[in-house]
C-alpha atoms as a PDB file:
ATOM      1  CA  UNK A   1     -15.010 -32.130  -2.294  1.00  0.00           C
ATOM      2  CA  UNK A   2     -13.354 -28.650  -1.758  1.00  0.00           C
ATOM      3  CA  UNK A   3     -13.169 -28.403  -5.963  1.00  0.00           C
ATOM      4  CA  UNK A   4     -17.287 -28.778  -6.173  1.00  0.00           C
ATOM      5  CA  UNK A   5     -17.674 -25.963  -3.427  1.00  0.00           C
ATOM      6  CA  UNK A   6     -16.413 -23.269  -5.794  1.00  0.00           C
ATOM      7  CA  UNK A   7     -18.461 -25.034  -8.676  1.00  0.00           C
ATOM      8  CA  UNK A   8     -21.560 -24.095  -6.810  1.00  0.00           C
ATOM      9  CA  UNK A   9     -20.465 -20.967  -6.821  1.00  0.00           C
ATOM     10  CA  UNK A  10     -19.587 -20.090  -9.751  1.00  0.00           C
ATOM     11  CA  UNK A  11     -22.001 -21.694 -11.940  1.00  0.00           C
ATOM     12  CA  UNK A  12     -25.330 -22.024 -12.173  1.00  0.00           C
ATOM     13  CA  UNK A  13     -25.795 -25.599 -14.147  1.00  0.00           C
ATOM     14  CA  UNK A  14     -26.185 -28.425 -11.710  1.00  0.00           C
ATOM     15  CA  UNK A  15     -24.512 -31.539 -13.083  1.00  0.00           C
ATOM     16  CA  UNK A  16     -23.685 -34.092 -10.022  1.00  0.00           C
ATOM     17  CA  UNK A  17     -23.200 -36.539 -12.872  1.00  0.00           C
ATOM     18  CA  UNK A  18     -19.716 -34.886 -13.759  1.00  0.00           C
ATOM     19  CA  UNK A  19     -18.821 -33.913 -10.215  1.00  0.00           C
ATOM     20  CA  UNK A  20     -18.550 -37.475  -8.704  1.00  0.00           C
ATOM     21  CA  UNK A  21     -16.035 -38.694 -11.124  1.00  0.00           C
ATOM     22  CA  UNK A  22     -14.157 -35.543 -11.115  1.00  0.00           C
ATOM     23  CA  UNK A  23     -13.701 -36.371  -7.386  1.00  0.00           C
ATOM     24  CA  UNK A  24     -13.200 -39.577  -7.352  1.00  0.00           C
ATOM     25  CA  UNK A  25     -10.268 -38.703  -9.746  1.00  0.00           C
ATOM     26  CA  UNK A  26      -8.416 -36.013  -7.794  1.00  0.00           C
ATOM     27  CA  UNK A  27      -8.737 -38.844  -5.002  1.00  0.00           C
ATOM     28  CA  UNK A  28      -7.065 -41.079  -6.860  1.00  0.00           C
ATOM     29  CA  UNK A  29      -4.433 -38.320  -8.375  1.00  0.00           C
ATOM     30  CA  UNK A  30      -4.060 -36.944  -4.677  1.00  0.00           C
ATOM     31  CA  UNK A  31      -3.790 -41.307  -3.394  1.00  0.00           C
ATOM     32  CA  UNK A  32      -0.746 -41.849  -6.036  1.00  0.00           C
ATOM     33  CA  UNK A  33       0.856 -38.007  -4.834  1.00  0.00           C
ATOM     34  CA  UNK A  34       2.046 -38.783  -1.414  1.00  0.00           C
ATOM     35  CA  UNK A  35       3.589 -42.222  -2.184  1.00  0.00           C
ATOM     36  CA  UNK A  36       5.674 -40.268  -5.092  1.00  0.00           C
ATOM     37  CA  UNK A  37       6.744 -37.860  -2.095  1.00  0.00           C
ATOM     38  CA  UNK A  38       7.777 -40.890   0.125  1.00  0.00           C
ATOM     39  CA  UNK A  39       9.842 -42.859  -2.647  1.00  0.00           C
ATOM     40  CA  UNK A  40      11.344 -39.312  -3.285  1.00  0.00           C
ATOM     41  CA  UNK A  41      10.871 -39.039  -7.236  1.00  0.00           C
ATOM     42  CA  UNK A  42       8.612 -36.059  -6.814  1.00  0.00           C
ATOM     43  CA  UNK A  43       9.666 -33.305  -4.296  1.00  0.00           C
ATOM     44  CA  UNK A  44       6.560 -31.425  -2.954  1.00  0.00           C
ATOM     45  CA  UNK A  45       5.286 -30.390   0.471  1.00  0.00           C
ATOM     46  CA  UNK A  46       1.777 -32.061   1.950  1.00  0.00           C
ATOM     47  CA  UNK A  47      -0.021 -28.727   1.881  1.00  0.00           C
ATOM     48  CA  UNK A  48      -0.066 -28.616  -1.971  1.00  0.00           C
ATOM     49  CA  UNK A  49      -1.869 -31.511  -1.937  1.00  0.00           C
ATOM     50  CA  UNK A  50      -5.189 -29.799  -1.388  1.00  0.00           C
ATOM     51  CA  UNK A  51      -4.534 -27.189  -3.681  1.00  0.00           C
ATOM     52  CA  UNK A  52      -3.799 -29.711  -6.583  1.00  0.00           C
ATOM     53  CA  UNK A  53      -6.857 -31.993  -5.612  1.00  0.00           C
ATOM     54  CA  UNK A  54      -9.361 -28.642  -5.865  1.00  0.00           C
ATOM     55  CA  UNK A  55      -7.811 -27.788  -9.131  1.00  0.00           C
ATOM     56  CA  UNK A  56      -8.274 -31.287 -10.522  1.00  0.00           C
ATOM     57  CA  UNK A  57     -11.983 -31.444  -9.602  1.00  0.00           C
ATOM     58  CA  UNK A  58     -12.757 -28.017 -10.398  1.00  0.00           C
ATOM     59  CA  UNK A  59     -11.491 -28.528 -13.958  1.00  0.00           C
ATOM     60  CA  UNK A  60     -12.233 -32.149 -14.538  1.00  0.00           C
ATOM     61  CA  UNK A  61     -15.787 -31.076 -13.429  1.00  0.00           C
ATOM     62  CA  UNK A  62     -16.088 -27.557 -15.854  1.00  0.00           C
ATOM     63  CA  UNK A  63     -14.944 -29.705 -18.805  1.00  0.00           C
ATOM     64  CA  UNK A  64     -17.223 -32.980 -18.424  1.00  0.00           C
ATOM     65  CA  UNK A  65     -20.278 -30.536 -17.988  1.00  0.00           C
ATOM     66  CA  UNK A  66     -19.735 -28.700 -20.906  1.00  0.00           C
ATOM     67  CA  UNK A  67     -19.694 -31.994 -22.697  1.00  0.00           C
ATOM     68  CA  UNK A  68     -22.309 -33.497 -21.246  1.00  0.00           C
ATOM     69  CA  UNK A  69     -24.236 -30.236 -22.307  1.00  0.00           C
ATOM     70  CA  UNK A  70     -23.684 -30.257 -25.962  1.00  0.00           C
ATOM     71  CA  UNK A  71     -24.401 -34.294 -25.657  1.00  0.00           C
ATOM     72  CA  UNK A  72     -27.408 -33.471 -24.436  1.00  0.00           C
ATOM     73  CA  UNK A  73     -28.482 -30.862 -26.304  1.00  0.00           C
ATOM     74  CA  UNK A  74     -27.231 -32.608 -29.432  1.00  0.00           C
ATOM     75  CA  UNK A  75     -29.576 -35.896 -28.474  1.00  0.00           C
ATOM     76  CA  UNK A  76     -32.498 -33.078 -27.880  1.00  0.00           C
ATOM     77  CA  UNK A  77     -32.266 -31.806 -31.019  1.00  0.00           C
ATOM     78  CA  UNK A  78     -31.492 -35.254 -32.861  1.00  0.00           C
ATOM     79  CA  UNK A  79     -34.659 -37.026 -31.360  1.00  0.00           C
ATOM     80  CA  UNK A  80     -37.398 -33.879 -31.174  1.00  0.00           C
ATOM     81  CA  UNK A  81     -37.333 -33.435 -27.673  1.00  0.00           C
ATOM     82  CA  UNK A  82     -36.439 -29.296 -27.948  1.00  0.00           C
END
């Protein structure tokens, strides 16, 4: 949720469409993180956790709505409605 803040931000599209998989992703990502800590195959304090989980959303979520633009616009333009 803390990698949609700066997406508000920032932009000025509005695309919840992208953001709730984005999130749900870093969740997962962030999920499977901490239980690579505990076995001890990756070596990486707690903290970074929430600076990994923003940066997954944030970019996840800047990528998917620049797709889902052009999709969109390309369906527009394909069918006559622009």
């Amino acid at each position: 949720m803390l990698g949609v803040f700066p997406l508000g931000l920032l932009t000025r599209r509005q695309a919840n469409l992208t953001n709730i998989p984005a999130m749900m992703i870093s969740t997962a990502v962030c999920t499977i993180l901490p239980i690579l800590i505990w076995i001890g195959t990756l070596h990486l304090g707690w903290s970074w956790l929430i600076v990994i989980g923003t940066g997954i959303t944030f970019i996840i979520s800047v990528t998917s709505r620049r797709i889902v633009a052009f999709i969109s616009i390309d369906r527009a333009l394909r069918y006559g409605f622009y």
